[in-house]
N, C-alpha and C. Protein backbone atom coordinates (compact mmCIF):
# COMPACT_ATOMS: atom_id res chain seq x y z
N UNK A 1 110.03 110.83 143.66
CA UNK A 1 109.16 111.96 143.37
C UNK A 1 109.03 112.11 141.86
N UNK A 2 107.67 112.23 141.66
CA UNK A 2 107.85 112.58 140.30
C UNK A 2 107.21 113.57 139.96
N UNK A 3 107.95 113.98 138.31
CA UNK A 3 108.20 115.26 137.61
C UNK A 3 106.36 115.70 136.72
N UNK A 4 106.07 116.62 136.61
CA UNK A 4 104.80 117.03 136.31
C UNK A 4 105.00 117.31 134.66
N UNK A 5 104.59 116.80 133.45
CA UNK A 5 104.64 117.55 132.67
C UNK A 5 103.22 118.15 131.87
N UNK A 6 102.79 118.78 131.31
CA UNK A 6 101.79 119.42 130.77
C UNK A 6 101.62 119.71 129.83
N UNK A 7 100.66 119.22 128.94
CA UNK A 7 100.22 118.97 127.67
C UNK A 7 98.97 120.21 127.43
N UNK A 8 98.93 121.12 126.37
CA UNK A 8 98.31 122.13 125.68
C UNK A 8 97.30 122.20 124.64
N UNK A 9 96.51 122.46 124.64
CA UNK A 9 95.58 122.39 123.05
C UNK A 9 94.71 123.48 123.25
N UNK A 10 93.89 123.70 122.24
CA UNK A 10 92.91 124.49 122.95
C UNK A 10 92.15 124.46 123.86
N UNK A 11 91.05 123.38 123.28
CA UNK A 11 89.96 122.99 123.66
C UNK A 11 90.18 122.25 124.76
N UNK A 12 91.15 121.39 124.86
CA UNK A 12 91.74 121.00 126.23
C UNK A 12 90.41 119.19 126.11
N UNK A 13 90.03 119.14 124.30
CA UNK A 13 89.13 117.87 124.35
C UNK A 13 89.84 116.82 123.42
N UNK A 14 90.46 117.05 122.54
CA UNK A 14 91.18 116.37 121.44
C UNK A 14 92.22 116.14 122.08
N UNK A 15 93.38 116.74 121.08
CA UNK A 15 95.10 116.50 121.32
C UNK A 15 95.72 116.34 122.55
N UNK A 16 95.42 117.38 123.28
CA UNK A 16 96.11 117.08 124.87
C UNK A 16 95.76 116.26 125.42
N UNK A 17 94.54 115.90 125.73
CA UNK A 17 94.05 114.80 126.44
C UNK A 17 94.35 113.60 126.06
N UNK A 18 94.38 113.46 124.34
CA UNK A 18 95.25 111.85 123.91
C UNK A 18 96.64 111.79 124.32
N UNK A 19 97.78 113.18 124.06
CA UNK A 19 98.67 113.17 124.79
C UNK A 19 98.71 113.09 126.00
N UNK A 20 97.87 113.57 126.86
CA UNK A 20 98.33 113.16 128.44
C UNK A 20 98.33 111.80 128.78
N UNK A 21 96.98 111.51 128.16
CA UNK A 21 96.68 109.73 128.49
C UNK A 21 97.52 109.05 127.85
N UNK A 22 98.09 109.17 126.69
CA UNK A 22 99.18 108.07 126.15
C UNK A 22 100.47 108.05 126.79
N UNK A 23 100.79 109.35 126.91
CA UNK A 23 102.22 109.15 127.66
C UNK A 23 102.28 108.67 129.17
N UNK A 24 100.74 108.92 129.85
CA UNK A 24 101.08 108.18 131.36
C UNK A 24 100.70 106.87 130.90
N UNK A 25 100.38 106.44 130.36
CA UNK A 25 100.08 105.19 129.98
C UNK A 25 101.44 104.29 129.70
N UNK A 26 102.41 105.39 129.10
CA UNK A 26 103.45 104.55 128.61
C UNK A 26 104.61 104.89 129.57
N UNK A 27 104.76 105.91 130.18
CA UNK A 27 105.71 106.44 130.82
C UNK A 27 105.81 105.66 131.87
N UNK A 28 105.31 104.91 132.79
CA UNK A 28 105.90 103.82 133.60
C UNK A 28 106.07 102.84 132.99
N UNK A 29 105.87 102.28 131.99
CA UNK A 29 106.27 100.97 131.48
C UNK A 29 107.44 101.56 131.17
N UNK A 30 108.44 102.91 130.99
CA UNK A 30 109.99 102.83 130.77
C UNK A 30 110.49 103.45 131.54
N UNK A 31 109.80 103.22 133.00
CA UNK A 31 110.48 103.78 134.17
C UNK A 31 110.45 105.46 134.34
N UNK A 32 110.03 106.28 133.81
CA UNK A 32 109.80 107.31 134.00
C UNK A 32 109.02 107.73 134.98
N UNK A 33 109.71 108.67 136.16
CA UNK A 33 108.92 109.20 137.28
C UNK A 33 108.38 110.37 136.64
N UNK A 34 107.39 110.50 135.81
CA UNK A 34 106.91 111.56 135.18
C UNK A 34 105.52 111.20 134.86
N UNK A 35 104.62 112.15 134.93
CA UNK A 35 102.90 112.33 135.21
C UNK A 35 102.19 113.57 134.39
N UNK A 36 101.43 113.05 133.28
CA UNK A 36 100.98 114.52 132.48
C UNK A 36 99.72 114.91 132.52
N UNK A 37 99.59 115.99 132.78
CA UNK A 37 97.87 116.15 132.79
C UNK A 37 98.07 117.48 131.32
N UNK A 38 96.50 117.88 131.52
CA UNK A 38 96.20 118.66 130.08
C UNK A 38 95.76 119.73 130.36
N UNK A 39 95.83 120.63 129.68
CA UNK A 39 94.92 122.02 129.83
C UNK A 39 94.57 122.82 128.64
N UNK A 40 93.12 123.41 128.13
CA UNK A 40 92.79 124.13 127.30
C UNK A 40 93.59 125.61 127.58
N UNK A 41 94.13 126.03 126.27
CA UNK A 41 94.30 127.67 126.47
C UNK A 41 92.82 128.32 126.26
N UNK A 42 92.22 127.90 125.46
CA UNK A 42 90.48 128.45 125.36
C UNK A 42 89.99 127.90 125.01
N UNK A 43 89.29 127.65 126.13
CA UNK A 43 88.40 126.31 125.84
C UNK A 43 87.17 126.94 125.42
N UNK A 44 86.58 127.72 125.91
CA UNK A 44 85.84 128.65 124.75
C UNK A 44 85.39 128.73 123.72
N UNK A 45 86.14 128.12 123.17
CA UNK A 45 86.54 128.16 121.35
C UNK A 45 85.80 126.76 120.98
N UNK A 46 85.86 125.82 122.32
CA UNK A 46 85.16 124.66 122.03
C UNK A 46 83.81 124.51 122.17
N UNK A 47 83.21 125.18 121.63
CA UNK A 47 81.77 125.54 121.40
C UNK A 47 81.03 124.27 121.44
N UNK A 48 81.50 123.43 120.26
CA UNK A 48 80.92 122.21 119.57
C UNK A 48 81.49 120.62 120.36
N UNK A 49 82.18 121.20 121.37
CA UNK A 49 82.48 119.75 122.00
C UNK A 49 81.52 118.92 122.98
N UNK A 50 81.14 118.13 122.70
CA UNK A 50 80.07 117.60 123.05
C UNK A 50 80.86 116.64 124.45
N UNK A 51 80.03 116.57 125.57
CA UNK A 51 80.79 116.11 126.21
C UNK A 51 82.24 116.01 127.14
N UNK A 52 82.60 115.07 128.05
CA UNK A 52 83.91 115.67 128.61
C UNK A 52 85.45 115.10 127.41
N UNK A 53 85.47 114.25 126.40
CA UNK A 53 86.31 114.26 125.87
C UNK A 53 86.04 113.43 123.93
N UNK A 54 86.32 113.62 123.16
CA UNK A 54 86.93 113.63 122.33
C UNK A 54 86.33 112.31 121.93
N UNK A 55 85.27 112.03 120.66
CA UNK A 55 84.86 110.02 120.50
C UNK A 55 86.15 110.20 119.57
N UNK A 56 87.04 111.13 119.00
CA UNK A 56 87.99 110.65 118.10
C UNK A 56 89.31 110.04 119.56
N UNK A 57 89.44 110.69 120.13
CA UNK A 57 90.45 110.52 121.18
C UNK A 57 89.88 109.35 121.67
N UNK A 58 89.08 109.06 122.28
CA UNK A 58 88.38 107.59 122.69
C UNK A 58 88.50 106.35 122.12
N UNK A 59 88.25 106.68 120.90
CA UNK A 59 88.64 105.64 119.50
C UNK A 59 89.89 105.72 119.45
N UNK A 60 90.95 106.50 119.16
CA UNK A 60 92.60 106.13 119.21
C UNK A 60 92.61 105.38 120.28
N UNK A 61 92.50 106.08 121.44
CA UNK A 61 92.81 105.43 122.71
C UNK A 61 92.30 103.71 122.64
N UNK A 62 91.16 103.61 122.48
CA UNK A 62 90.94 102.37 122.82
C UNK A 62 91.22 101.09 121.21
N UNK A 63 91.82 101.94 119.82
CA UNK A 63 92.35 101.39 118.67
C UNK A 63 94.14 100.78 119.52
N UNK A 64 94.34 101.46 120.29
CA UNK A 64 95.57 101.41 121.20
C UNK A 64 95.91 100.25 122.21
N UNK A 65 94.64 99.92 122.27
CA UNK A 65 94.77 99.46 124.03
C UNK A 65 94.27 99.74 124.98
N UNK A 66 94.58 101.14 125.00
CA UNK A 66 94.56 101.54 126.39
C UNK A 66 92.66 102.35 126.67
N UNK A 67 92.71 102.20 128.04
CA UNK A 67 91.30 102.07 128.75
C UNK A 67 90.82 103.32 129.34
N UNK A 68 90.77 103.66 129.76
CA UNK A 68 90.04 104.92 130.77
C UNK A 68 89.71 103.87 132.14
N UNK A 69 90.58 105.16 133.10
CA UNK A 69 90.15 104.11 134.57
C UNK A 69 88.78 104.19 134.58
N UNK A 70 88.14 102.99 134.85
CA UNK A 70 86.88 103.41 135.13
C UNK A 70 86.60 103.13 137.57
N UNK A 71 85.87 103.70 137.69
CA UNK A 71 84.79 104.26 137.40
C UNK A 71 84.75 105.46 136.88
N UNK A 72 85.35 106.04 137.49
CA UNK A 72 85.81 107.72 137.36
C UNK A 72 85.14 108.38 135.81
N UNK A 73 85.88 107.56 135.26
CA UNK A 73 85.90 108.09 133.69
C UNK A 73 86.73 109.42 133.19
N UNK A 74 86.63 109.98 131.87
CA UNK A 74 87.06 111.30 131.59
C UNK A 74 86.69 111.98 132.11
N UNK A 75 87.67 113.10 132.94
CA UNK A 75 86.92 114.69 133.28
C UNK A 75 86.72 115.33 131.92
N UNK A 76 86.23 116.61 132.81
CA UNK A 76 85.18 117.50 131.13
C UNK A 76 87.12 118.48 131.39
N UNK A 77 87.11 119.00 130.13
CA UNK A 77 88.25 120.37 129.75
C UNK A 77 87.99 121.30 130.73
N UNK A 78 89.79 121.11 130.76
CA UNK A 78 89.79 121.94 132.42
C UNK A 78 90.61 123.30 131.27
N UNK A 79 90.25 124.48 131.99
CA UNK A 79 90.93 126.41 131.37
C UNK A 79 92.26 126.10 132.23
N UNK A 80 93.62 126.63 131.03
CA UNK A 80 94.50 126.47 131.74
C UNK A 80 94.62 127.75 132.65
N UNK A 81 95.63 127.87 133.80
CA UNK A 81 95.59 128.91 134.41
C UNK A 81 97.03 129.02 135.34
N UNK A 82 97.48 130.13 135.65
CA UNK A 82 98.72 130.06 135.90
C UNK A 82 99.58 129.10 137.10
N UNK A 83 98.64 128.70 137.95
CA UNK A 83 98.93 127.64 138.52
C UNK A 83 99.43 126.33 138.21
N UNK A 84 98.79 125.94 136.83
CA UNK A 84 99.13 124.91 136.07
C UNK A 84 100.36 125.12 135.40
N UNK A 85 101.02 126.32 134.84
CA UNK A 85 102.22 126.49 134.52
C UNK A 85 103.42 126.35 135.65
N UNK A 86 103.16 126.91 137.04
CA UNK A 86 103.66 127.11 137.48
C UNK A 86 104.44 125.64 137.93
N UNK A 87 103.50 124.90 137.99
CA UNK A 87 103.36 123.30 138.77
C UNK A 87 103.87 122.28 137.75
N UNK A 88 103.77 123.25 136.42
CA UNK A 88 104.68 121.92 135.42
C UNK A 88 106.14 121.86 135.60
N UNK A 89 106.73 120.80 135.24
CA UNK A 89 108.38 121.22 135.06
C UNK A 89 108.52 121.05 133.93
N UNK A 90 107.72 120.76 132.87
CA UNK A 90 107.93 120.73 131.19
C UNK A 90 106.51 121.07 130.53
N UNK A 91 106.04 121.97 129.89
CA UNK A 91 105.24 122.18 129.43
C UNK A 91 105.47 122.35 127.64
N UNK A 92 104.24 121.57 127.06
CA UNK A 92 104.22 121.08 125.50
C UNK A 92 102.77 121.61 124.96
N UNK A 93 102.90 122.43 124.09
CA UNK A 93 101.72 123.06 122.99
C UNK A 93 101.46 121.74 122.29
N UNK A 94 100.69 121.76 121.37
CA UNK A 94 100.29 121.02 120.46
C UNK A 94 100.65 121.42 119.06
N UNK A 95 100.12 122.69 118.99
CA UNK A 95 100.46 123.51 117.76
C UNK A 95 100.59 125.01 117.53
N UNK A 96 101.91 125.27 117.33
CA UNK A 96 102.89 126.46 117.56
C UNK A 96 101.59 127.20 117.28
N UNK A 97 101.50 127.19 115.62
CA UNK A 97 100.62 128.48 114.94
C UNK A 97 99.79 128.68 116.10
N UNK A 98 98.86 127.81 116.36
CA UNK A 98 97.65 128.48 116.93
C UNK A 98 97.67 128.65 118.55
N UNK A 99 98.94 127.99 119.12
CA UNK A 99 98.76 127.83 120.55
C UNK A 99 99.89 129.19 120.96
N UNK A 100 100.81 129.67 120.10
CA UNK A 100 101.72 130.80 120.76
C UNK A 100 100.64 131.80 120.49
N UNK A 101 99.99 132.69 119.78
CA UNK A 101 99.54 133.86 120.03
C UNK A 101 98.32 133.88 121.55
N UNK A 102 97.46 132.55 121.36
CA UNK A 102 97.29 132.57 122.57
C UNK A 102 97.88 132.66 123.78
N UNK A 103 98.81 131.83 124.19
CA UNK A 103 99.92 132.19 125.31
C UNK A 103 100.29 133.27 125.18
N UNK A 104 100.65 133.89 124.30
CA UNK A 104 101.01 135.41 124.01
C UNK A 104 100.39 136.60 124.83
N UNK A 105 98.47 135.97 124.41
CA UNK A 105 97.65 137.22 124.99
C UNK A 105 97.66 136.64 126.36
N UNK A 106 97.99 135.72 127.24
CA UNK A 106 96.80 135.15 128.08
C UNK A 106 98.34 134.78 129.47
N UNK A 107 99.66 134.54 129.04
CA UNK A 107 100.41 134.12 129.55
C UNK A 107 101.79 134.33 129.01
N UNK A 108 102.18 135.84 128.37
CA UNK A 108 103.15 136.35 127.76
C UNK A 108 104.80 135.90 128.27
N UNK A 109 104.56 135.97 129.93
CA UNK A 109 106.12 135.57 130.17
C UNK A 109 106.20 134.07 130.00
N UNK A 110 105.42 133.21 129.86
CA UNK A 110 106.02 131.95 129.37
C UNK A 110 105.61 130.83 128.32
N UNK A 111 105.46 132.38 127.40
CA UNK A 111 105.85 131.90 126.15
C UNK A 111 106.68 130.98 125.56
N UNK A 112 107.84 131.49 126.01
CA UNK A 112 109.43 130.45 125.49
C UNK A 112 109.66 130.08 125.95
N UNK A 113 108.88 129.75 127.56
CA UNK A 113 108.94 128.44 128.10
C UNK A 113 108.11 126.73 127.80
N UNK A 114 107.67 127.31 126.55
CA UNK A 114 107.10 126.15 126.22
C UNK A 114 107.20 125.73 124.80
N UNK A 115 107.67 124.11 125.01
CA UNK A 115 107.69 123.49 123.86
C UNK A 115 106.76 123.45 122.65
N UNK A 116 107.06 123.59 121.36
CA UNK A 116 105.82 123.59 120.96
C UNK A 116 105.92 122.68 119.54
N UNK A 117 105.31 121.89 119.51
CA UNK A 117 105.04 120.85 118.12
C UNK A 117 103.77 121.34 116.94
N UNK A 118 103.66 120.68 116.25
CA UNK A 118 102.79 120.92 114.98
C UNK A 118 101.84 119.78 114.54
N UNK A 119 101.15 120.16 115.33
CA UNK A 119 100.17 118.94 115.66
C UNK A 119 98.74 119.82 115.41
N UNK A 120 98.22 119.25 113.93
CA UNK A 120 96.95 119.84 112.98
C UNK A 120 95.51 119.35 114.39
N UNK A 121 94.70 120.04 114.43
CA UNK A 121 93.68 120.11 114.68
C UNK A 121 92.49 119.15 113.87
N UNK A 122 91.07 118.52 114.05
CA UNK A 122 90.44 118.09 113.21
C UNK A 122 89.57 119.24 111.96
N UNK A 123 90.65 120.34 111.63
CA UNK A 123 89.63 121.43 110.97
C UNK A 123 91.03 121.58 109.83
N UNK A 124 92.12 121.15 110.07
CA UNK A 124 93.07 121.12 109.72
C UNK A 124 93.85 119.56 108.80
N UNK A 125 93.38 118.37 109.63
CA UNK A 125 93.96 117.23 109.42
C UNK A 125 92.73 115.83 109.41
N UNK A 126 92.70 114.79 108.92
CA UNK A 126 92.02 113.52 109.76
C UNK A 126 92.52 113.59 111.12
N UNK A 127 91.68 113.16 111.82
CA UNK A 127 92.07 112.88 113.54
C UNK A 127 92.67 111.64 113.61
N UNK A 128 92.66 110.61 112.80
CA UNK A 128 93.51 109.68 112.91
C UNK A 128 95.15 110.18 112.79
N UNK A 129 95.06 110.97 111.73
CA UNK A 129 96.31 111.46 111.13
C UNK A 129 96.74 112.03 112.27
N UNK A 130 96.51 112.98 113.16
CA UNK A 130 96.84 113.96 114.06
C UNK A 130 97.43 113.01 115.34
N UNK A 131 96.17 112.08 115.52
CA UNK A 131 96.74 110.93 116.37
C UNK A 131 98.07 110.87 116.56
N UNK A 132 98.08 110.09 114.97
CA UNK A 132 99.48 109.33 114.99
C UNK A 132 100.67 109.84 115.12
N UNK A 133 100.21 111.27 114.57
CA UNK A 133 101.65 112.44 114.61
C UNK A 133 101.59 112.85 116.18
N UNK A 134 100.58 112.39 117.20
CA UNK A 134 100.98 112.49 118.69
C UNK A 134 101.74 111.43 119.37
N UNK A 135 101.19 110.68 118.86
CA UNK A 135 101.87 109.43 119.39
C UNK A 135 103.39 109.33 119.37
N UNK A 136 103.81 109.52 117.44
CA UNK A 136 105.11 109.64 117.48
C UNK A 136 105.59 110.82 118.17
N UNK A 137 105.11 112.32 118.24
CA UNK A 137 105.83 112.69 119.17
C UNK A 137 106.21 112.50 120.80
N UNK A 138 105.12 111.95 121.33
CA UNK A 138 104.98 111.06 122.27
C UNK A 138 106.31 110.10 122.88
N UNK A 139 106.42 109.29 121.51
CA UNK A 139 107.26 107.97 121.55
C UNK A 139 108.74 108.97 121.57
N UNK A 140 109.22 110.08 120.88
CA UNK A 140 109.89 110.83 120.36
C UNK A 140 110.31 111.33 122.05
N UNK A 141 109.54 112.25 122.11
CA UNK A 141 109.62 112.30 124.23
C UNK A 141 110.08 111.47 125.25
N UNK A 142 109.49 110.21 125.45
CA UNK A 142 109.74 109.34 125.92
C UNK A 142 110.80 108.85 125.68
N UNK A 143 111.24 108.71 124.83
CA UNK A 143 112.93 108.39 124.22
C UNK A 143 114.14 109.32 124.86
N UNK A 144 113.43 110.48 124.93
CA UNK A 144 114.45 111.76 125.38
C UNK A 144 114.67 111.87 126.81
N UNK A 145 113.49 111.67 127.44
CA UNK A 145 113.51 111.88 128.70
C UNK A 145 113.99 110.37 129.45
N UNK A 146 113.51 109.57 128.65
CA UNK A 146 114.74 108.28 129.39
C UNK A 146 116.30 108.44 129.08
N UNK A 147 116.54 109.09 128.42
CA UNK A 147 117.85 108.74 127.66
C UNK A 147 118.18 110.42 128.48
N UNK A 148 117.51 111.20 129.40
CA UNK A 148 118.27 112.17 130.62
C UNK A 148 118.33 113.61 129.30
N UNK A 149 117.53 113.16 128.34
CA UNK A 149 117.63 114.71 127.74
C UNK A 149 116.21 115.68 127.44
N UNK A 150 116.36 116.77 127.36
CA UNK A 150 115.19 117.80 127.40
C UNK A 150 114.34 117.84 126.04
C-alpha cells in the first residue's frame, strides 16, 4: 500500500506540479511506496496562467528526462480542499512566506501540519533557479524517506 504525499503552491501550475511529477518519477526507482499529487491554495491568484500547466515546468521536466504520460496529458490546477489534506499522510508547501497565511485563512488547524520549504515563485526568482532548488529538495526527501525518516 502506498503512502499519499502532497505538494502545495498556489497556483497549483508551477512548483507543485514540477514537485509532484519529479518525485513520482523518481520515487519508484528507490523503492518508495509513496505517490504525490498537487494542489493550489488559490488558484485564483493565477489569473495569468495560461493553460493546464506551467511551459517553465514542461521545459524542466522535459530538460530532465522525464515525459508526461501521454495520452492523457497535464490536468488544468486543481483548488486544494479539505479532503486533500485529509488523504495526505505528508503534506509540503512550497513557500512558508506566502503559503502559511494562506493555510492560515483557509485551513487554520493544519497549519503545523505542514512542511514548509522556501521555494521563490517566478515573480521572485528565474524558474530555472526555483526548479533546481525543487529538485534538490526533492532529492533531499527522497533520501529521508528511504532512509525511514520524516
Amino acid at each position: 500500500m502506498s503512502h499519499q504525499l502532497l505538494f502545495l503552491c498556489t497556483g497549483n501550475y508551477f512548483r507543485s506540479r514540477f514537485a509532484e511529477i519529479l518525485f513520482n518519477y523518481h520515487a519508484p526507482r528507490h523503492g518508495l511506496l509513496w505517490i504525490a499529487d498537487s494542489r493550489g491554495v488559490a488558484i485564483e491568484l493565477g489569473s495569468r496562467n495560461l493553460g493546464p500547466l506551467s511551459h517553465y515546468t514542461l521545459r524542466g521536466l522535459a530538460q530532465r528526462g522525464i515525459h508526461l504520460p501521454a495520452p492523457k496529458g497535464p490536468r488544468f490546477p486543481i483548488q486544494l480542499a479539505e479532503r486533500d489534506l485529509c488523504s495526505a499522510r505528508r503534506i509540503i508547501a512550497l513557500k512558508e512566506a506566502e503559503h502559511r497565511p494562506l493555510i492560515a485563512r483557509h485551513f487554520p488547524f493544519w497549519l503545523d501540519r505542514i512542511e514548509y520549504w522556501h521555494v521563490h515563485d517566478i515573480d521572485c526568482a528565474d524558474p530555472d533557479e526555483s526548479l533546481a532548488h525543487i529538485e534538490a529538495e526533492v532529492t533531499r526527501l527522497i533520501e529521508r524517506l528511504k532512509g525511514g525518516t520524516s
